[in-house]
Protein backbone atom coordinates (compact mmCIF):
# COMPACT_ATOMS: atom_id res chain seq x y z
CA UNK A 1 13.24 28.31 -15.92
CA UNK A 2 14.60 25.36 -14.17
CA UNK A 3 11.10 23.62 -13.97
CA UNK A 4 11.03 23.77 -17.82
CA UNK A 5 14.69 22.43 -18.91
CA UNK A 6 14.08 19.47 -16.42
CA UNK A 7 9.98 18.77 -17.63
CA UNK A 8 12.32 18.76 -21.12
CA UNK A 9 15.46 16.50 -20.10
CA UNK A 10 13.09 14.35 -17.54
CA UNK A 11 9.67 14.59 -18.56
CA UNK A 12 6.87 16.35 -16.57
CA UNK A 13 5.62 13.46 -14.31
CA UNK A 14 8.95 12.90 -12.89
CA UNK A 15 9.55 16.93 -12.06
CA UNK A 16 5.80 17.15 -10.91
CA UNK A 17 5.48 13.99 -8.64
CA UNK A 18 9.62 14.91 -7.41
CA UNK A 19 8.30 18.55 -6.26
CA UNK A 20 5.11 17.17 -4.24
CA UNK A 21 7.43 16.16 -1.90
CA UNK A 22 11.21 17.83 -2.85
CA UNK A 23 12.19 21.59 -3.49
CA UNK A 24 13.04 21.36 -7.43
CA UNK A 25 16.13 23.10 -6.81
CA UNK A 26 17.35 19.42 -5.36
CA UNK A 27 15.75 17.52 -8.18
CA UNK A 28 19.56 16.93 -10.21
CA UNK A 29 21.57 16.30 -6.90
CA UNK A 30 18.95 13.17 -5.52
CA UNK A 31 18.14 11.69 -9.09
CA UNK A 32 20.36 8.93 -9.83
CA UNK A 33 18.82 7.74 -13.49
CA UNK A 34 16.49 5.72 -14.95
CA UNK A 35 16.12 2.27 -15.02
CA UNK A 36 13.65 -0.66 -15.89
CA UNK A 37 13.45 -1.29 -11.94
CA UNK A 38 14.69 -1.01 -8.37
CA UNK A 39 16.63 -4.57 -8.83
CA UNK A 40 18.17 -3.29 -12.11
CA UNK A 41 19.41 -0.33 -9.65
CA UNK A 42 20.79 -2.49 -6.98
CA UNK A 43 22.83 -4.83 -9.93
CA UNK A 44 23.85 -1.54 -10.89
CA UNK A 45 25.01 0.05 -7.67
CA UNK A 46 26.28 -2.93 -6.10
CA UNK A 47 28.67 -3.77 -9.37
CA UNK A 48 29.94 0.30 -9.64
CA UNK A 49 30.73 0.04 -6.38
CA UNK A 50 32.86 -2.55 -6.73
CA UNK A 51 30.58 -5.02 -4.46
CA UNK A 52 30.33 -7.65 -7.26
CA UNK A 53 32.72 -9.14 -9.53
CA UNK A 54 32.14 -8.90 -13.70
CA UNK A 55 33.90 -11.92 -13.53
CA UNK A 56 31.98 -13.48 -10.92
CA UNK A 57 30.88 -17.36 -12.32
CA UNK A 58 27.38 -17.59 -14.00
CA UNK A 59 25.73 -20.21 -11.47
CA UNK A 60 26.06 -17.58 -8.40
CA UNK A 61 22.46 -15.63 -8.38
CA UNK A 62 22.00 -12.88 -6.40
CA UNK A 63 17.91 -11.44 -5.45
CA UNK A 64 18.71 -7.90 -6.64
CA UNK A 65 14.75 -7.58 -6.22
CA UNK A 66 15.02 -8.03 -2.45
CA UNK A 67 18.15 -6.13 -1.93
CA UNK A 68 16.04 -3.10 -3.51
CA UNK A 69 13.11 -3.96 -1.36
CA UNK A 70 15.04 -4.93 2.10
CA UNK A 71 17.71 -2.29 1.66
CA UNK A 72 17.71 0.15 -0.94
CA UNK A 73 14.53 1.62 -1.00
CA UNK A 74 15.17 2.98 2.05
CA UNK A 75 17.49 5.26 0.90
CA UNK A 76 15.88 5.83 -2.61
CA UNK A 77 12.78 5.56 -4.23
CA UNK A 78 11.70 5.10 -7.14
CA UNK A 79 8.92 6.64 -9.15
CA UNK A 80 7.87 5.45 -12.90
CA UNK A 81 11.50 3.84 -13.49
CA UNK A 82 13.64 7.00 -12.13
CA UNK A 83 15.48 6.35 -9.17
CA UNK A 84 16.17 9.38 -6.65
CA UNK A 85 18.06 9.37 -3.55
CA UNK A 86 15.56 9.90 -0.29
CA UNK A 87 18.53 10.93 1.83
CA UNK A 88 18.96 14.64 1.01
């Protein structure tokens, strides 16, 4: 039952490659959402969390593709644009 609602909210791939590794019982606590990459998560992460300013000026440019790489994808991973936290 709970394989089937999440192949329907996630998609199969997701819930299939998630349970090679992950009891799909933890799939909904580690998955975090989907985005168009592991940068677009750090911006994303890094602004909720109140690291970066909205209002921060225009000519300041941060490497959100090597704080994924260097830092974040340590603690999550990413498969086909769904981001999952590896820490559970």
């Amino acid at each position: 039952e709970t394989y089937y609602r999440l192949v329907e909210d996630y998609g199969q791939g997701v819930v299939d490659e998630f349970m090679e590794d992950y009891d799909i019982e933890n799939f909904e606590d580690m998955y975090q959402g989907q985005y168009r990459s592991g940068a677009e998560f750090a911006e994303t992460i890094a602004s909720d969390c109140g690291y970066v300013s909205r209002d921060m000026p225009h000519w300041i440019e941060i490497d959100w593709e090597k704080t994924w790489d260097n830092a974040l994808s340590y603690d999550y991973y990413e498969h086909d644009g769904h981001i999952f936290s590896a820490n559970w």
